[in-house]
N, C-alpha and C. Protein backbone atom coordinates (compact mmCIF):
# COMPACT_ATOMS: atom_id res chain seq x y z
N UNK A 1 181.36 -126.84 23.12
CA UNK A 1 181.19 -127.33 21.77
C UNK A 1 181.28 -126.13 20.81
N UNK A 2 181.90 -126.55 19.89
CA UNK A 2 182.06 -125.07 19.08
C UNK A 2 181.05 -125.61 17.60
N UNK A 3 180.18 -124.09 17.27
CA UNK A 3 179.36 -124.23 16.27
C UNK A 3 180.33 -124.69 15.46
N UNK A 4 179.44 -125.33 14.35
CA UNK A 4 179.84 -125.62 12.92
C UNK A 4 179.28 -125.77 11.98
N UNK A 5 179.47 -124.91 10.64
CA UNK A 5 178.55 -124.89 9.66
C UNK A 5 177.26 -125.66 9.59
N UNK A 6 176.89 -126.60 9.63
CA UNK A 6 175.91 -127.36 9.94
C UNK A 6 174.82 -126.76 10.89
N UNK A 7 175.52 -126.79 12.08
CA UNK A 7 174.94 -125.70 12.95
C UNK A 7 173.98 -124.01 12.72
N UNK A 8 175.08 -123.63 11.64
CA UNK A 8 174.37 -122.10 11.57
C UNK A 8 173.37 -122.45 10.56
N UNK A 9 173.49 -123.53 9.19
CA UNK A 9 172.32 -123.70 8.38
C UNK A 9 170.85 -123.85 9.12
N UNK A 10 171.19 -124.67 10.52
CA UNK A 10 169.54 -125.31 11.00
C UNK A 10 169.82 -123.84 11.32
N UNK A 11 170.32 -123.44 12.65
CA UNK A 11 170.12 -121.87 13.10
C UNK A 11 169.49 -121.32 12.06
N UNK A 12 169.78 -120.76 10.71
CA UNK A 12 169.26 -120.08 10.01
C UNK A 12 167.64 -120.37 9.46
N UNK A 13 167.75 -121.70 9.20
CA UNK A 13 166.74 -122.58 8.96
C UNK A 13 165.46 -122.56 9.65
N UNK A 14 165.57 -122.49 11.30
CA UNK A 14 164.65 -122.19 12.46
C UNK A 14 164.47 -120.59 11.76
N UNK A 15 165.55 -119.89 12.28
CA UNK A 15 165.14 -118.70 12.30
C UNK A 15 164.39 -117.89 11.33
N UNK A 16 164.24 -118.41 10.26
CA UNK A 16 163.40 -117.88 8.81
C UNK A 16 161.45 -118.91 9.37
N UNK A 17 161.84 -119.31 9.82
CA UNK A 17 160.58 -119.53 10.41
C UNK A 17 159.46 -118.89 11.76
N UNK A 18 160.55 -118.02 12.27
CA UNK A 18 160.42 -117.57 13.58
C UNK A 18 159.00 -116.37 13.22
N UNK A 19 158.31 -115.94 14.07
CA UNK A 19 157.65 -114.61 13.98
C UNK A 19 158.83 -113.30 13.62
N UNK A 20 157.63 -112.19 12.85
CA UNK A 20 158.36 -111.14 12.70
C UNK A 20 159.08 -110.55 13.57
N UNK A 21 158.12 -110.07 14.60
CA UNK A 21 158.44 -109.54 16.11
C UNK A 21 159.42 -110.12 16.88
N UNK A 22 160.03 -109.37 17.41
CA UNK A 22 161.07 -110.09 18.01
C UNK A 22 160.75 -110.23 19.55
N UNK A 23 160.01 -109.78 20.06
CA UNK A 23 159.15 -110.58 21.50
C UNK A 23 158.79 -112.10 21.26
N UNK A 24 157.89 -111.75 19.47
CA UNK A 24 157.36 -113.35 19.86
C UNK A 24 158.73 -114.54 19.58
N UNK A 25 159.54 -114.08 18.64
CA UNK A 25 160.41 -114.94 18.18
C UNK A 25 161.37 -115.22 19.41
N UNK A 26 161.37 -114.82 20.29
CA UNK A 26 161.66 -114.94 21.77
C UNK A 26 161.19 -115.64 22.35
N UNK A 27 159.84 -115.71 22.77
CA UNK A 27 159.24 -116.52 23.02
C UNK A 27 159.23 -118.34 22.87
N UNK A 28 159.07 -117.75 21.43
CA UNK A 28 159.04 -119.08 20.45
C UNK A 28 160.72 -120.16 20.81
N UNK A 29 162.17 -119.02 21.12
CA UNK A 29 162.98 -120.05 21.12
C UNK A 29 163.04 -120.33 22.55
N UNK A 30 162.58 -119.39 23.50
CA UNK A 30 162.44 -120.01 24.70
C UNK A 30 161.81 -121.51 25.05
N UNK A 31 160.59 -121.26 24.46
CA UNK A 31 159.84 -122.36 24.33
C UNK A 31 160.52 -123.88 23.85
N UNK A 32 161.24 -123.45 22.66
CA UNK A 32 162.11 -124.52 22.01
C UNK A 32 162.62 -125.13 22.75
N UNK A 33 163.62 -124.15 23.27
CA UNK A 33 164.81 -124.67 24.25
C UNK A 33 163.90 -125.14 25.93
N UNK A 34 162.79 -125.19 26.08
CA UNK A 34 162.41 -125.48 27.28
C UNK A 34 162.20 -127.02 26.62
N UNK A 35 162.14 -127.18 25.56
CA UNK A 35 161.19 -128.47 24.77
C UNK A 35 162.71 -129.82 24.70
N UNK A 36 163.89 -128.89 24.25
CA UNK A 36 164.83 -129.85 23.98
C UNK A 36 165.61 -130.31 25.14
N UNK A 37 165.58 -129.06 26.19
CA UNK A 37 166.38 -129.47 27.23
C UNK A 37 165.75 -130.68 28.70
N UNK A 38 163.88 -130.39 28.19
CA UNK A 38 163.12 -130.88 28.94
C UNK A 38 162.72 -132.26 28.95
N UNK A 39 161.82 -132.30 27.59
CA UNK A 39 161.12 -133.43 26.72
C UNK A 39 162.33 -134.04 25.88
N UNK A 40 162.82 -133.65 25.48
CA UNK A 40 164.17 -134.36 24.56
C UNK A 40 164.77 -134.76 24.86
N UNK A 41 165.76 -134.13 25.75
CA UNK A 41 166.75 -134.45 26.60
C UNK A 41 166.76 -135.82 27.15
N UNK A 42 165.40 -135.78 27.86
CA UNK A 42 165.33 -136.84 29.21
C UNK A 42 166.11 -138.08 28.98
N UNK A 43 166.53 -138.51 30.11
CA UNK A 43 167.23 -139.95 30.00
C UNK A 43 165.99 -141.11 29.81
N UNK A 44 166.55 -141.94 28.56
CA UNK A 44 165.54 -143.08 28.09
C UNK A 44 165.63 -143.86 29.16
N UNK A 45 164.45 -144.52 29.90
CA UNK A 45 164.45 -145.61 30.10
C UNK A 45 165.47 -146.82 29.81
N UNK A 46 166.23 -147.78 31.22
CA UNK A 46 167.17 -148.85 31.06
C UNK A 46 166.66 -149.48 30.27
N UNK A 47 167.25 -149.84 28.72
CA UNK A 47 166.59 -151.04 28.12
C UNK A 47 166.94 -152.53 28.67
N UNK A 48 165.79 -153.36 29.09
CA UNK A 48 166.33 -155.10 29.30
C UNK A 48 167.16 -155.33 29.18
N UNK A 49 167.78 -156.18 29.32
CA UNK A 49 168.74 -157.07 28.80
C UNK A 49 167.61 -158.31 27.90
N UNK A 50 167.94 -158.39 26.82
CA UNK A 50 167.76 -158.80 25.97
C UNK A 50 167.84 -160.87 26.40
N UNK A 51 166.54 -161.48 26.40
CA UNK A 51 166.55 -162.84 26.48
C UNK A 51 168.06 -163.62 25.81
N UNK A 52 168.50 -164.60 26.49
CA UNK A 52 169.39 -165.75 26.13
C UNK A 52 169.29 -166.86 25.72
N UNK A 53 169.18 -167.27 24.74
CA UNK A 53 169.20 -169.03 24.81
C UNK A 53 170.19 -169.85 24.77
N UNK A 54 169.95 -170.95 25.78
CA UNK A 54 171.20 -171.35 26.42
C UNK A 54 171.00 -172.76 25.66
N UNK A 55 171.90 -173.53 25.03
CA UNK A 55 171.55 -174.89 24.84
C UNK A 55 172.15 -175.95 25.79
N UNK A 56 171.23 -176.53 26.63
CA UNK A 56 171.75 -177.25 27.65
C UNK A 56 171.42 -179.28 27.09
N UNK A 57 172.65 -179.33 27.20
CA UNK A 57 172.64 -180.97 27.11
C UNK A 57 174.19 -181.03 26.56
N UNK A 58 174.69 -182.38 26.08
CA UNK A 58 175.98 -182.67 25.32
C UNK A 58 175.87 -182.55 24.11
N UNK A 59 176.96 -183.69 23.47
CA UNK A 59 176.79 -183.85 21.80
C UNK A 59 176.38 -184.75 21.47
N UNK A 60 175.43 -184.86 21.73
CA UNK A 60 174.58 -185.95 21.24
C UNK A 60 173.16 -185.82 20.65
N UNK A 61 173.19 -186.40 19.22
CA UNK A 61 172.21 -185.81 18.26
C UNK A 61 171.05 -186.49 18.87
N UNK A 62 169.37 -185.85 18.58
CA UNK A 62 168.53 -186.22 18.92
C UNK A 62 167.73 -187.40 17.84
């Protein structure tokens, strides 16, 4: 996937938030990236299939 503007704004965006230090700001995107690839990522649950209603009889009004 190739960045794209969009891309470097959040990049920049995170990164003005990061710690000074650059150990912790390390840390911090490690952490991130353990969060999006882990907790985020995950595959949702199969949703149902969604109920049917079937109308069973002819044409004939009630």
């Amino acid at each position: 996937m190739k960045a794209e503007n969009w891309h470097r704004r959040h990049a920049v965006m995170l990164a003005s938030q990061l710690p000074e230090e650059t150990e912790d700001a390390l840390i911090v995107l490690r952490l991130a990236t353990q969060l999006v690839t882990g907790f985020l990522a995950e595959d949702e649950p199969a949703k149902k299939a969604a109920p049917v209603v079937v109308l069973i009889g002819g044409n004939e009004c009630a």
